[in-house]
C-alpha atoms as a PDB file:
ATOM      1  CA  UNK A   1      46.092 155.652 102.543  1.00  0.00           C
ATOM      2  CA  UNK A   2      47.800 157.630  99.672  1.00  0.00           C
ATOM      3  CA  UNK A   3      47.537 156.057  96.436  1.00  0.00           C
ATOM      4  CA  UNK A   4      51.237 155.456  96.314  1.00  0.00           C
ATOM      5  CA  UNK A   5      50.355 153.171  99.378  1.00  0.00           C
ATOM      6  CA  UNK A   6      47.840 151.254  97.338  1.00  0.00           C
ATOM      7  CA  UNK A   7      50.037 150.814  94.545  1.00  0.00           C
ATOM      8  CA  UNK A   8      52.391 149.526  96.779  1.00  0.00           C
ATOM      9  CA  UNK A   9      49.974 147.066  98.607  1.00  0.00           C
ATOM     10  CA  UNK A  10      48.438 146.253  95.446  1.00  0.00           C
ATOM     11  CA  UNK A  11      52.680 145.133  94.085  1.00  0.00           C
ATOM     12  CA  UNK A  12      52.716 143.292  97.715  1.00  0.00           C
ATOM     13  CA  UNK A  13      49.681 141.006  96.946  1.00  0.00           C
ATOM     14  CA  UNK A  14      50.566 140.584  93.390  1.00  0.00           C
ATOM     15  CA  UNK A  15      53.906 139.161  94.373  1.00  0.00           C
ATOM     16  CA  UNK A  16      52.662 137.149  97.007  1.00  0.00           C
ATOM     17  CA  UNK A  17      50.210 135.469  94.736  1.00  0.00           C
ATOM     18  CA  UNK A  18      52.848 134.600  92.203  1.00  0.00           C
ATOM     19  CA  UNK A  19      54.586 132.814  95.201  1.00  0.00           C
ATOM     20  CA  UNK A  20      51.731 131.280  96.275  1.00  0.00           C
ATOM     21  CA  UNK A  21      50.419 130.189  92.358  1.00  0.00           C
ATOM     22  CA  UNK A  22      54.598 129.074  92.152  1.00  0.00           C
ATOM     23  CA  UNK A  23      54.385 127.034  95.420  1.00  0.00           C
ATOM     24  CA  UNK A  24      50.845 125.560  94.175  1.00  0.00           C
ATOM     25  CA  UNK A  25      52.334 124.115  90.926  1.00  0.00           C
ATOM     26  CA  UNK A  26      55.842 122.638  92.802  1.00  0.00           C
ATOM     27  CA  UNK A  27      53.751 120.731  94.925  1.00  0.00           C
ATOM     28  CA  UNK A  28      51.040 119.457  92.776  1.00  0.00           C
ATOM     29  CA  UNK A  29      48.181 121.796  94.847  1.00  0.00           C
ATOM     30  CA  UNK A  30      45.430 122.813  92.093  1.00  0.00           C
ATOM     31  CA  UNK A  31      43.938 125.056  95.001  1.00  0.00           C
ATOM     32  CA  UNK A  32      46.948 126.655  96.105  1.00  0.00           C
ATOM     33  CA  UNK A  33      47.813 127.549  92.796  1.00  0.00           C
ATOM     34  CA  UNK A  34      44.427 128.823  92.013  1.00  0.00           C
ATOM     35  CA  UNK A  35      44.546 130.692  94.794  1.00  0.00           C
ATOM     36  CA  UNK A  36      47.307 132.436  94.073  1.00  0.00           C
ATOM     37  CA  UNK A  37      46.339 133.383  90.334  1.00  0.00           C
ATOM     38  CA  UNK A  38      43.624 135.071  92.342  1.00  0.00           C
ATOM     39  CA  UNK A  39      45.834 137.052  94.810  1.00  0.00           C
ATOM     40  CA  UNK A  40      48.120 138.184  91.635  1.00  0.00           C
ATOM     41  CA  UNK A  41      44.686 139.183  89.759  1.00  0.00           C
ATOM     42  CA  UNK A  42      43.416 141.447  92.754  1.00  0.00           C
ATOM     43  CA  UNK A  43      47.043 142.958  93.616  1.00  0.00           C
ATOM     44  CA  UNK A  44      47.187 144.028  90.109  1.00  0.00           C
ATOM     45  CA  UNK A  45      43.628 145.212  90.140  1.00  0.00           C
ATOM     46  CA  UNK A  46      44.451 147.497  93.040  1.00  0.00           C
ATOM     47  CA  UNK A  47      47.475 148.815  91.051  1.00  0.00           C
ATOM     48  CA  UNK A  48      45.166 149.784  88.592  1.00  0.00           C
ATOM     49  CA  UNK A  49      43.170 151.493  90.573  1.00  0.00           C
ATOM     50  CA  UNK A  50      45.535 153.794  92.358  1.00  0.00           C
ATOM     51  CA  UNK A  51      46.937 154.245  88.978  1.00  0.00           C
ATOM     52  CA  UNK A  52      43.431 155.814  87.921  1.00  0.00           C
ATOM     53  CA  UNK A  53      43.179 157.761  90.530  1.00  0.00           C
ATOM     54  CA  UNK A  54      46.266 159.276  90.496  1.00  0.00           C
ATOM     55  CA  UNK A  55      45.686 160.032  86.153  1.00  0.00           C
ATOM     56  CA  UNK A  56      42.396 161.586  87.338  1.00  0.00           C
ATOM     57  CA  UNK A  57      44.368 164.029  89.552  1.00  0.00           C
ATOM     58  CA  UNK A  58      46.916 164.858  86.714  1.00  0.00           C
ATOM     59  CA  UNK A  59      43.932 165.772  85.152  1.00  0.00           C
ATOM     60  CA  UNK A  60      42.402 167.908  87.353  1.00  0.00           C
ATOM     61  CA  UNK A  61      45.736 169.765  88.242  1.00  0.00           C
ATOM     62  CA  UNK A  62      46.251 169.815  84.361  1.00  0.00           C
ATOM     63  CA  UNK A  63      43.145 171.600  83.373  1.00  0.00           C
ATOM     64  CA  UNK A  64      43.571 173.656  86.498  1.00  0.00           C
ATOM     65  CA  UNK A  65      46.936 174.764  85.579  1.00  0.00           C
ATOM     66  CA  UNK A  66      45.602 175.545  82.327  1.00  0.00           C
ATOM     67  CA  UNK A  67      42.697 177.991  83.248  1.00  0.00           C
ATOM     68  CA  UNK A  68      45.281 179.809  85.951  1.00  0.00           C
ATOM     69  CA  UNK A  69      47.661 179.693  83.179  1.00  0.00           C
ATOM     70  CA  UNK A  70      44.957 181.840  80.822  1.00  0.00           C
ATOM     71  CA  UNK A  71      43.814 184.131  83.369  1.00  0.00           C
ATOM     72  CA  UNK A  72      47.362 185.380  84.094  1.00  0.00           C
ATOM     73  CA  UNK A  73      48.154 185.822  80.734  1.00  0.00           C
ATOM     74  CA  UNK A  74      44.854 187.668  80.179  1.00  0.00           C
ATOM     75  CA  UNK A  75      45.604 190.421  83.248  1.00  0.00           C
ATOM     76  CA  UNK A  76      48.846 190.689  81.989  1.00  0.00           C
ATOM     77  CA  UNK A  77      50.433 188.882  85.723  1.00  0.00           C
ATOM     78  CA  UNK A  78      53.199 186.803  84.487  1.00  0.00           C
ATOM     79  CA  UNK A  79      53.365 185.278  87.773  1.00  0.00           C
ATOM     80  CA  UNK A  80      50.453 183.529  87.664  1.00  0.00           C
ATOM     81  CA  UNK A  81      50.593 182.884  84.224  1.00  0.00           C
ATOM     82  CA  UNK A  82      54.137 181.154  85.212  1.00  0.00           C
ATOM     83  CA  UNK A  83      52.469 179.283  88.283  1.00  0.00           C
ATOM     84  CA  UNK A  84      49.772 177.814  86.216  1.00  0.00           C
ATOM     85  CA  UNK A  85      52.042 176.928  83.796  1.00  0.00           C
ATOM     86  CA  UNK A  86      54.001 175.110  86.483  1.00  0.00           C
ATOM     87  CA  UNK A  87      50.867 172.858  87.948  1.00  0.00           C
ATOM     88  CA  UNK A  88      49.985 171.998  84.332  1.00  0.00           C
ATOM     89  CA  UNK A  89      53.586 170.682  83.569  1.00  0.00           C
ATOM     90  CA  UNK A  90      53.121 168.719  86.655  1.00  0.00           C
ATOM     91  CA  UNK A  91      49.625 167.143  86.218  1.00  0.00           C
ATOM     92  CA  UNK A  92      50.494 166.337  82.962  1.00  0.00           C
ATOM     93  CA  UNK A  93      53.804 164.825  84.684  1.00  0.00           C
ATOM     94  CA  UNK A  94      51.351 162.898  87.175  1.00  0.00           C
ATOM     95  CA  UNK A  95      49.529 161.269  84.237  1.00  0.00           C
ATOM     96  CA  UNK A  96      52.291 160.070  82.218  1.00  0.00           C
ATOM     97  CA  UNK A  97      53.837 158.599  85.392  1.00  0.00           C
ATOM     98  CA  UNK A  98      50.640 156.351  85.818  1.00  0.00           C
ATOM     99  CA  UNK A  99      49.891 154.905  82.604  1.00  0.00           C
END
């Protein structure tokens, strides 16, 4: 599963612990609503995690950007100085997107 998937089971489970956590407290259930704090705690953690994992990339395609970026400009091949260029903007792009 892609990390976007994660994030978006992670959202799922969050929400469905707030209902549950909601539905504990209405009706007086201690459990239920403990429960559900739970659910929201580990939907969130997931979230987290496919947030870090996704940073890590922007990192890697950063740095990797970066180094292509150098070498083109140091054989004079604007091309690849261009395409490194390009995958830096965008791991730096991936990063900010999961802070």
């Amino acid at each position: 599963m892609s990390n976007t998937g994660k994030r978006a089971e992670g959202a799922i489970e969050e929400l469905g612990g707030k209902i549950k956590n909601a539905a504990g407290k209405v009706i007086g259930n201690e459990r239920m609503e403990a429960e559900g704090k739970a659910q929201e705690l580990k939907g969130k953690g997931k979230q987290e995690v496919a947030k870090g994992a996704e940073r890590a990339k922007g990192a890697v395609e950063s740095a990797t950007g970066a180094v292509k970026g150098k070498v083109g400009d140091l054989i004079d091949n604007e091309e690849m100085e261009a395409e490194g260029r390009a995958t830096e903007l965008k791991g730096d792009a991936r990063r900010q997107a999961n802070k």
